[in-house]
Structure formats: C-alpha cells, structure tokens
Protein backbone atom coordinates (compact mmCIF):
# COMPACT_ATOMS: atom_id res chain seq x y z
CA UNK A 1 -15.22 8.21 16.28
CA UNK A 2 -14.15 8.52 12.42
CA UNK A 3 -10.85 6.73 12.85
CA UNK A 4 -12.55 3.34 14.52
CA UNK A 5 -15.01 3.34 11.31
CA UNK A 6 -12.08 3.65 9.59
CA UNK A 7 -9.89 0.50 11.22
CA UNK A 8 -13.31 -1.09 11.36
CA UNK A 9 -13.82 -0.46 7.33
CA UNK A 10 -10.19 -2.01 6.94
CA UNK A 11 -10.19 -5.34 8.91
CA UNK A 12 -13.79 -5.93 6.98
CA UNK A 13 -11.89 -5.13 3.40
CA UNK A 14 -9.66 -7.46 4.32
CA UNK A 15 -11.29 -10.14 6.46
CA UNK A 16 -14.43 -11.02 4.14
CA UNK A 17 -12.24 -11.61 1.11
CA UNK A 18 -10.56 -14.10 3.44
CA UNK A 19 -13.53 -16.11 3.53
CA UNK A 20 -14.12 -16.95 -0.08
CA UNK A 21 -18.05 -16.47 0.78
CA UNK A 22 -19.45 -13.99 -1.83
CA UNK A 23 -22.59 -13.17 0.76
CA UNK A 24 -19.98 -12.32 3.12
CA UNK A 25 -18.05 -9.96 1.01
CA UNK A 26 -21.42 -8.16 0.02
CA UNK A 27 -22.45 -7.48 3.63
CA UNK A 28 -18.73 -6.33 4.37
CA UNK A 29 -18.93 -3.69 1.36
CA UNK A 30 -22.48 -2.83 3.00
CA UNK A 31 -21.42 -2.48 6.08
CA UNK A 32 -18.13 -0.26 4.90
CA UNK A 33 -20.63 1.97 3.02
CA UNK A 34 -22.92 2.08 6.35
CA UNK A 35 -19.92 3.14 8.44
CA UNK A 36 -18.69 5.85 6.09
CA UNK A 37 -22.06 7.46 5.62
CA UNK A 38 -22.83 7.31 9.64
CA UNK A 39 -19.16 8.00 10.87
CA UNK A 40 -16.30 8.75 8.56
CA UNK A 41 -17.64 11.24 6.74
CA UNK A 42 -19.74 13.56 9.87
CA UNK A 43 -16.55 13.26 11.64
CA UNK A 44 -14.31 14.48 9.25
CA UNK A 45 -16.67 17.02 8.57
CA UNK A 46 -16.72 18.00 12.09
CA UNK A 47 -12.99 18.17 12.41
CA UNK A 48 -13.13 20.15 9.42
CA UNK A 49 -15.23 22.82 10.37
CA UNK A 50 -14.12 22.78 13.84
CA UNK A 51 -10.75 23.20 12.60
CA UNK A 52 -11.80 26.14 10.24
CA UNK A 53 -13.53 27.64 13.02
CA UNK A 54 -10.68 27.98 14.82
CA UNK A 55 -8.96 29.09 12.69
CA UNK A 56 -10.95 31.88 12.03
CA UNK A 57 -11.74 32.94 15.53
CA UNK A 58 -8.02 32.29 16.66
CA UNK A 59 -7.08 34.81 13.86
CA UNK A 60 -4.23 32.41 12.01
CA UNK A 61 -3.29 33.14 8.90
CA UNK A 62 -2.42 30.03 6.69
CA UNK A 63 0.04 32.32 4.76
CA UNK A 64 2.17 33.53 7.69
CA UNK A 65 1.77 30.23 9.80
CA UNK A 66 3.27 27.08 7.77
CA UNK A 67 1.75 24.57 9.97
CA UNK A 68 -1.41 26.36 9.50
CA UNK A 69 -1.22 26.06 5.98
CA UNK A 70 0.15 22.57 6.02
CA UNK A 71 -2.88 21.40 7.88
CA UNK A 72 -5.62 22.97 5.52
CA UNK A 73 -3.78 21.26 2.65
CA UNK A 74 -3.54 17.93 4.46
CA UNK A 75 -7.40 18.04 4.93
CA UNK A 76 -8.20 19.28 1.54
CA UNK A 77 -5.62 16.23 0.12
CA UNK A 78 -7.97 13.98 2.72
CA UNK A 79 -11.33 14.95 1.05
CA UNK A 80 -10.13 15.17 -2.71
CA UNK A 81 -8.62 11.42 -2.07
CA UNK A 82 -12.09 10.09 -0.38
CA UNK A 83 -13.58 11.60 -2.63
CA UNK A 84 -12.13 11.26 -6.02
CA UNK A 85 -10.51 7.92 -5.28
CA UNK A 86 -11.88 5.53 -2.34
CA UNK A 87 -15.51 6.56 -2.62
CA UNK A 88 -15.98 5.47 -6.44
CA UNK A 89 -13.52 2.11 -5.78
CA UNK A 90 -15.89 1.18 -2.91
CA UNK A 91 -18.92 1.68 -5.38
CA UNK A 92 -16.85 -0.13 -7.49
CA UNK A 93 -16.49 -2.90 -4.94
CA UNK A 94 -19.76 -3.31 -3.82
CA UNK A 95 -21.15 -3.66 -7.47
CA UNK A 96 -18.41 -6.32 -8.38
CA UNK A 97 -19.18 -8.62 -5.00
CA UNK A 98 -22.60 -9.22 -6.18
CA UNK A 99 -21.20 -11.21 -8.76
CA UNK A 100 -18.46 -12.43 -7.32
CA UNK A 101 -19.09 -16.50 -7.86
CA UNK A 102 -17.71 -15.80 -11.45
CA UNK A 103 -14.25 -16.70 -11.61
CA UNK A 104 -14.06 -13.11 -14.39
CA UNK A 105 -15.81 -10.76 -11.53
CA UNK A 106 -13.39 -12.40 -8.70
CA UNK A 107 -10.38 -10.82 -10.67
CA UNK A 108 -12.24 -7.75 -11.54
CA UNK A 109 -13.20 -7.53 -7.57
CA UNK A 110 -9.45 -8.57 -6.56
CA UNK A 111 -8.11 -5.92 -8.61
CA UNK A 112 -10.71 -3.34 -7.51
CA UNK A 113 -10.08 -4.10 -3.60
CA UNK A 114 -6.36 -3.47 -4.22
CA UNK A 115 -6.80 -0.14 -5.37
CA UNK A 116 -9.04 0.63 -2.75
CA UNK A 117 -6.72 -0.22 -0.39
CA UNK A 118 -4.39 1.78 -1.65
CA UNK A 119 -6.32 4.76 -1.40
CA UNK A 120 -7.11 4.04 1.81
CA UNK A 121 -3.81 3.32 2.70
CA UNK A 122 -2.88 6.89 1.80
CA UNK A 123 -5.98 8.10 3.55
CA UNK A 124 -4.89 6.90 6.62
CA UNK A 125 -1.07 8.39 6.42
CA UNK A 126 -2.23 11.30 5.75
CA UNK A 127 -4.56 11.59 8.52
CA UNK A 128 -1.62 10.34 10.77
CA UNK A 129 0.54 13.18 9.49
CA UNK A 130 -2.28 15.67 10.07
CA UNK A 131 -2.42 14.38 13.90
CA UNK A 132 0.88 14.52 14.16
CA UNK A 133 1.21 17.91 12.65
CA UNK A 134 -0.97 19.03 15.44
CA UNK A 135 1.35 17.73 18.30
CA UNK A 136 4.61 19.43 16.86
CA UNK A 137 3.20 22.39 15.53
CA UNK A 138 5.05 24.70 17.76
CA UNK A 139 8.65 23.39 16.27
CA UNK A 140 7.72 24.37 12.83
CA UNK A 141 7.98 28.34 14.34
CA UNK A 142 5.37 30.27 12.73
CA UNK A 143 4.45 33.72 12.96
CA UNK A 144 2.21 32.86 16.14
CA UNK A 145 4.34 30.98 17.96
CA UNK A 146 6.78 33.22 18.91
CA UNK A 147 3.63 34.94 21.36
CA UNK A 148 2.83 31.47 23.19
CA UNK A 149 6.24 31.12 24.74
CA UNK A 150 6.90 31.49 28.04
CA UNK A 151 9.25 34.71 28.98
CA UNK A 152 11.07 34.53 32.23
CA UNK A 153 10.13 37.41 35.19
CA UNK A 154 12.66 38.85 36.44
C-alpha cells in the first residue's frame, strides 16, 4: 500500500518537472502531499506498530537479538528522515512551484527537488534494507534463533 504511494510520489517528482508546465508541477506536489497523508504515512505507521506488537508479544529482546535491534533502528532512521528531511523539502517544493514561471524560483525549485530526492532516495534504501532484513533474519543468529531450528528425531 505505502510503497506504491511511494513509486507513485517518485515518477510524479520526476515526471511534472519534465513538462516545463508550472500548473502541472503544482498538482504533482499536491498530489505527493495527498498520497503521503492518505498512504505513506498510515502504512508505515501500521508496520510500525504491528512490528512493535510483535515484538512485544513474541517476547524479543532488541538487546539479545541483533536483527531485532537492527530493524527498530532502521524504522526509527525511516521516520527521523521523513520527518526531519523529506517532509519540510516537499513543503518546500510545493511553496516554490507556485511561483515557478520566474526564472529565480525555477532554480530555487530545481535545487529544492534535488534534495528531496535525495532524501527520498535514502528513504527508499532503507526501507529495502529493512525488507530485506526481514527475509535473512535467521542468518544473523540471534539469541532466538537457535529455538526455531529444526532438530532431527531419532
């Protein structure tokens, strides 16, 4: 759900730009702010809180299980970067397209939408690596996972 609005928010970054129609670029920047309120952010709060809830109820201990501990950080790096970084560029963004006819505000804007992808870029690794942390977590050996292999009957 999250990571389509999040592709979705990246070909629009990138395709109005392409256009060279300022109306275009404002509606894309509307439509990436849409997309985050609706979708990014109540599904990465839902992973989030899923994820702690597991945690919790599966009794892992962050501490004791590195992958554990590697995936809390991962999310907390994923807020603090939408949060302290892409959020305030996209405000940025949105209030530099309305005046983008200006030949001063298209440099401004150009400069702006590089950051922002950026962030986003980084964003989007580090969700990766948090995905794929979840598919190889048994490799990295923790405390736990030890008691999930299977034993041979004799």
């Amino acid at each position: 759900m999250f990571l389509g609005s999040i592709l979705g928010s990246i070909v629009l970054s990138l395709g109005a730009p392409a256009t060279g129609d300022p109306q275009t670029v404002v509606f894309a920047w509307r439509a990436v702010d849409d997309a985050n309120t609706f979708l990014t952010v109540p599904g990465m709060l839902v992973v989030g809180v899923s994820g702690l809830a597991l945690m919790l109820v599966q009794g892992r201990r962050p501490w004791q299980e590195r992958w554990v501990g590697l995936k809390l950080l991962l999310m907390i790096a994923i807020v603090a970067n939408a949060t302290l970084l892409i959020l305030p560029a996209e405000d940025q963004l949105r209030h530099l397209a309305t005046a983008l006819p200006a030949s001063e505000a298209r440099e401004s804007f150009m400069n702006a939408a590089l950051k922002q992808q950026i962030y986003g870029a980084a964003n989007l690794a580090l969700i990766t690596l948090a995905a794929v942390l979840g598919v190889v977590k048994p490799r990295l050996q923790g405390a736990r996972a030890s008691r999930f292999r299977r034993t041979l009957v004799s």
